[in-house]
C-alpha atoms as a PDB file:
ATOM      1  CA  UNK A   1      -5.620  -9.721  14.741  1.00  0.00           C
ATOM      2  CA  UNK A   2      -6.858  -9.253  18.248  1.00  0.00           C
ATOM      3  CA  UNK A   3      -9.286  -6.886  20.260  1.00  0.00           C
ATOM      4  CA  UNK A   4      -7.745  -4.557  22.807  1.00  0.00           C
ATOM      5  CA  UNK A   5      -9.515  -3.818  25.566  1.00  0.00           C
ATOM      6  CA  UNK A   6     -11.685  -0.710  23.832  1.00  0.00           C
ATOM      7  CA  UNK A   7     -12.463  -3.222  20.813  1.00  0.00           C
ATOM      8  CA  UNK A   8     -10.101  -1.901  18.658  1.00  0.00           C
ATOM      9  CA  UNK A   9      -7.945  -4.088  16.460  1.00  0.00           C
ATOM     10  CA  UNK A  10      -4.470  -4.940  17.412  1.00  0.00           C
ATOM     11  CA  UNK A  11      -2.045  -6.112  15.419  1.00  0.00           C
ATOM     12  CA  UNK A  12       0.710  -8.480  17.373  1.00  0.00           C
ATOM     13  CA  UNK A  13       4.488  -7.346  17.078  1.00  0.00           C
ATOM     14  CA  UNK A  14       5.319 -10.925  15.946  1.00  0.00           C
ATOM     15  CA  UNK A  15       1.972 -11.258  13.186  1.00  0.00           C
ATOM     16  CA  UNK A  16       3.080  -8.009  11.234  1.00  0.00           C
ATOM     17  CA  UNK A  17       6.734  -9.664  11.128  1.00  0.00           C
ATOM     18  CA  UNK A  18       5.487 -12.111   9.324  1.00  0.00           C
ATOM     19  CA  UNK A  19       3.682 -10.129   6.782  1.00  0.00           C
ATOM     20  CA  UNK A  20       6.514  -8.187   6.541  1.00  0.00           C
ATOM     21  CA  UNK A  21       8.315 -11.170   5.705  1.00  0.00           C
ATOM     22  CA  UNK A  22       6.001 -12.535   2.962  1.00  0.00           C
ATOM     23  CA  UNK A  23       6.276  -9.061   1.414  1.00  0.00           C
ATOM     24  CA  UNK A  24       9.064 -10.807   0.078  1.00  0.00           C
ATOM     25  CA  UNK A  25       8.233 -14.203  -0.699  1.00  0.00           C
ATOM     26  CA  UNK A  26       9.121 -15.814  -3.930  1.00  0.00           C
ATOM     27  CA  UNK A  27       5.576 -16.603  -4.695  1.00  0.00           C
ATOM     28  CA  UNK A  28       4.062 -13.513  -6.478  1.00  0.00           C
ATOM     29  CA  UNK A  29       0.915 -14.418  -5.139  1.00  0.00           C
ATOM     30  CA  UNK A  30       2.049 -14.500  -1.590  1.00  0.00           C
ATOM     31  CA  UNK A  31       3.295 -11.174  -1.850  1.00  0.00           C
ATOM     32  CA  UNK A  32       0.225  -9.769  -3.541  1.00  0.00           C
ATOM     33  CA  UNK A  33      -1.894 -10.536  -0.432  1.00  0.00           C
ATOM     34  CA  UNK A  34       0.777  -9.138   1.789  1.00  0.00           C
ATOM     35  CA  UNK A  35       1.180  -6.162  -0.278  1.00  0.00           C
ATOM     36  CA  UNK A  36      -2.938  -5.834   0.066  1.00  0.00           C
ATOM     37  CA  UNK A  37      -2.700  -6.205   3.858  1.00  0.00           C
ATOM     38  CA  UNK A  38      -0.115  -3.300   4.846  1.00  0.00           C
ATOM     39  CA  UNK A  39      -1.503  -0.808   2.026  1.00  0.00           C
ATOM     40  CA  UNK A  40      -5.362  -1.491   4.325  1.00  0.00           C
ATOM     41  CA  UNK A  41      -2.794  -1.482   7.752  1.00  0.00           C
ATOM     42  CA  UNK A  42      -3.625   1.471   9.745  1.00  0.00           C
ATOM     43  CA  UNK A  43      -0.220   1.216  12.436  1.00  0.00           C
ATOM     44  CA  UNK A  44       1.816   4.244  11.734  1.00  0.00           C
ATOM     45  CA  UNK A  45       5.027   1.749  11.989  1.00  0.00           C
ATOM     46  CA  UNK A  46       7.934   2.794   9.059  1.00  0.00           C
ATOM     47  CA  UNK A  47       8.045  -0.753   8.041  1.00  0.00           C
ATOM     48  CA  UNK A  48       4.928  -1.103   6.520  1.00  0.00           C
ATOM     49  CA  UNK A  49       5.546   2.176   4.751  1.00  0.00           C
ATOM     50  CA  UNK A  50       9.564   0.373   3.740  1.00  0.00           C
ATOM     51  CA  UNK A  51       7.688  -2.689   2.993  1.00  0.00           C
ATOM     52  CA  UNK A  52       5.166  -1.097   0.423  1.00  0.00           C
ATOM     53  CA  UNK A  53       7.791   1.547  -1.189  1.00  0.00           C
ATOM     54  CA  UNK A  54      10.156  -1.632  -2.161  1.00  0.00           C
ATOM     55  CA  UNK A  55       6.815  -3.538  -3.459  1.00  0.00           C
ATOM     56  CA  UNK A  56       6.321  -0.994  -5.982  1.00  0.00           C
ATOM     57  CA  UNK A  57       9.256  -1.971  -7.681  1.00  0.00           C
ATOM     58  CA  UNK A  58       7.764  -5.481  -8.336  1.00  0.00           C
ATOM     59  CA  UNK A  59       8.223  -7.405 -11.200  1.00  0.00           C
ATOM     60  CA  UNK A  60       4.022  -7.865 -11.432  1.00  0.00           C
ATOM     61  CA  UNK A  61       2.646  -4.449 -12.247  1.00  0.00           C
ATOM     62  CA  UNK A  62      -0.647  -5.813 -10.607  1.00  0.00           C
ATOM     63  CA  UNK A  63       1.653  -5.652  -7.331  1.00  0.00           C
ATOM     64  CA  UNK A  64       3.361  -2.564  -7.972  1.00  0.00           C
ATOM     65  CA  UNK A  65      -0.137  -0.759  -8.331  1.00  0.00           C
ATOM     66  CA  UNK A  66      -1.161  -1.819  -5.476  1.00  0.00           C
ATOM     67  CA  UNK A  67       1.546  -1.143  -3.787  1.00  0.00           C
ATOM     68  CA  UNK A  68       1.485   2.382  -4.615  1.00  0.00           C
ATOM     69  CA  UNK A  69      -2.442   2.464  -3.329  1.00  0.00           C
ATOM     70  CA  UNK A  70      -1.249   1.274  -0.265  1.00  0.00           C
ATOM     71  CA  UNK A  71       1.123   3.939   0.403  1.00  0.00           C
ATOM     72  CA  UNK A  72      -1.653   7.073  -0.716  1.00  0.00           C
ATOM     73  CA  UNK A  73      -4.180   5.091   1.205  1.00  0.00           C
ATOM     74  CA  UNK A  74      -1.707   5.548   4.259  1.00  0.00           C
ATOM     75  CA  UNK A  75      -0.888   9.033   3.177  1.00  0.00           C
ATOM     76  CA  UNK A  76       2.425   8.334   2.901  1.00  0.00           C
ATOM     77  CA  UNK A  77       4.308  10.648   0.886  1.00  0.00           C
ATOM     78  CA  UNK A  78       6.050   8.319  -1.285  1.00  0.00           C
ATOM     79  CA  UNK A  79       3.384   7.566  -3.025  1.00  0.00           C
ATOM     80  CA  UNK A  80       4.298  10.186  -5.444  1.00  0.00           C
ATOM     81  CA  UNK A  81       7.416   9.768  -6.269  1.00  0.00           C
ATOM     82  CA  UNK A  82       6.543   5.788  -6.995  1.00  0.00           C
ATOM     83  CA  UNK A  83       3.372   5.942  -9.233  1.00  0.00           C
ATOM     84  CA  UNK A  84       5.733   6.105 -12.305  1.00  0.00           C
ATOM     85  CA  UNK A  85       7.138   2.433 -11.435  1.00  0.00           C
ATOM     86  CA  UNK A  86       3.548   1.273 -12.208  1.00  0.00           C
ATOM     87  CA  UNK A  87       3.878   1.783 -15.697  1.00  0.00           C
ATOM     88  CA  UNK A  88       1.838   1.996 -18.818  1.00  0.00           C
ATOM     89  CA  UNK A  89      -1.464   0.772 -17.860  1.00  0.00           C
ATOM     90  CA  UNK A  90      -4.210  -1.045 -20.593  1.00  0.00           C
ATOM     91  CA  UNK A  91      -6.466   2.276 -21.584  1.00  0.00           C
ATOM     92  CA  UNK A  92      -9.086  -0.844 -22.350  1.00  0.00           C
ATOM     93  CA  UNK A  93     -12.363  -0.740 -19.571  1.00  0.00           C
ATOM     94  CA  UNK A  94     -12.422  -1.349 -17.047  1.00  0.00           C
ATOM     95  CA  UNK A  95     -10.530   1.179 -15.495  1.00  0.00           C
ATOM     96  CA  UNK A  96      -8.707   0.152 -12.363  1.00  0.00           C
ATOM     97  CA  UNK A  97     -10.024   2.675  -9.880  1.00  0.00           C
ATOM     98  CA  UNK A  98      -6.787   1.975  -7.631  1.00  0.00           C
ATOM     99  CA  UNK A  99      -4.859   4.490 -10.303  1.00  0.00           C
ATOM    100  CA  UNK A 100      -6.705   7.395  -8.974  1.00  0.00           C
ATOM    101  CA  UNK A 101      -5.317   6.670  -5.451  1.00  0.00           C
ATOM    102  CA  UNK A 102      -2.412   9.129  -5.493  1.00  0.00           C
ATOM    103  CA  UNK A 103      -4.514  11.625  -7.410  1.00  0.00           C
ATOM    104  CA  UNK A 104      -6.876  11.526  -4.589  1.00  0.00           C
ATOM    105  CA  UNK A 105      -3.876  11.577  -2.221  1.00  0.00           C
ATOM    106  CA  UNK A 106      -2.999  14.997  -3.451  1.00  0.00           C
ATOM    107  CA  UNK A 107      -6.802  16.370  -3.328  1.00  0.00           C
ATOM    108  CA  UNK A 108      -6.485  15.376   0.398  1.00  0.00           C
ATOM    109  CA  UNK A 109      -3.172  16.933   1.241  1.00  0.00           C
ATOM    110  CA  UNK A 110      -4.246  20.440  -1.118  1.00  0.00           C
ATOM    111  CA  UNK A 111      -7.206  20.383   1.158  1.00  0.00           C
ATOM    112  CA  UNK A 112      -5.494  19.724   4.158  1.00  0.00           C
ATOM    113  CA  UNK A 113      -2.959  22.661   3.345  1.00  0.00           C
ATOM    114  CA  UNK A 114      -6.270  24.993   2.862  1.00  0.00           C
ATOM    115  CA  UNK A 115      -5.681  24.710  -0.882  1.00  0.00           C
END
């Protein structure tokens, strides 16, 4: 990450590559942490979006939850449509607050629509 000249944080063309990239690593943990850091990403490029939609059909369910955070934590659409790939969760506490994330998706968007 870098600073652009109004202190915001930048992103360079060539650093989200990679992280695209390692979205698809062999390692599972490798693409856990790159799943993590485009679901927090706050560019509006499709890629992260792509990136995050083919995550949540992971073989980790760990992954494919977040995976499907990321994408209602962008508000990106998809995120519907994809929180049945997650799966049948353990009911046993503690509860993994990141489920709620498309729920609260949908609260935003009623609200949004005056709803």
């Amino acid at each position: 990450m870098e600073r652009s000249g109004d202190g915001r944080s930048q992103v360079r063309p060539e650093s989200l590559a990679l992280v695209l990239t390692l979205a698809g690593d062999e390692d599972s943990r490798v693409r856990e942490a790159a799943c993590r850091w485009l679901g927090h990403y706050r560019g509006s490029e499709p890629e992260v979006g792509d990136a995050l939609v083919a995550l949540t059909q992971d073989e980790r369910q760990e992954i494919r939850i977040d995976a499907v955070s990321g994408l209602a934590y962008r508000d990106d659409p998809r995120c519907v449509g994809a929180e049945h790939r997650i799966g049948p969760v353990d009911p046993e506490p503690p509860f993994d607050e990141r489920l709620m994330d498309v729920w609260r998706y949908q609260r935003r968007r009623e609200a949004a629509d005056g709803g």
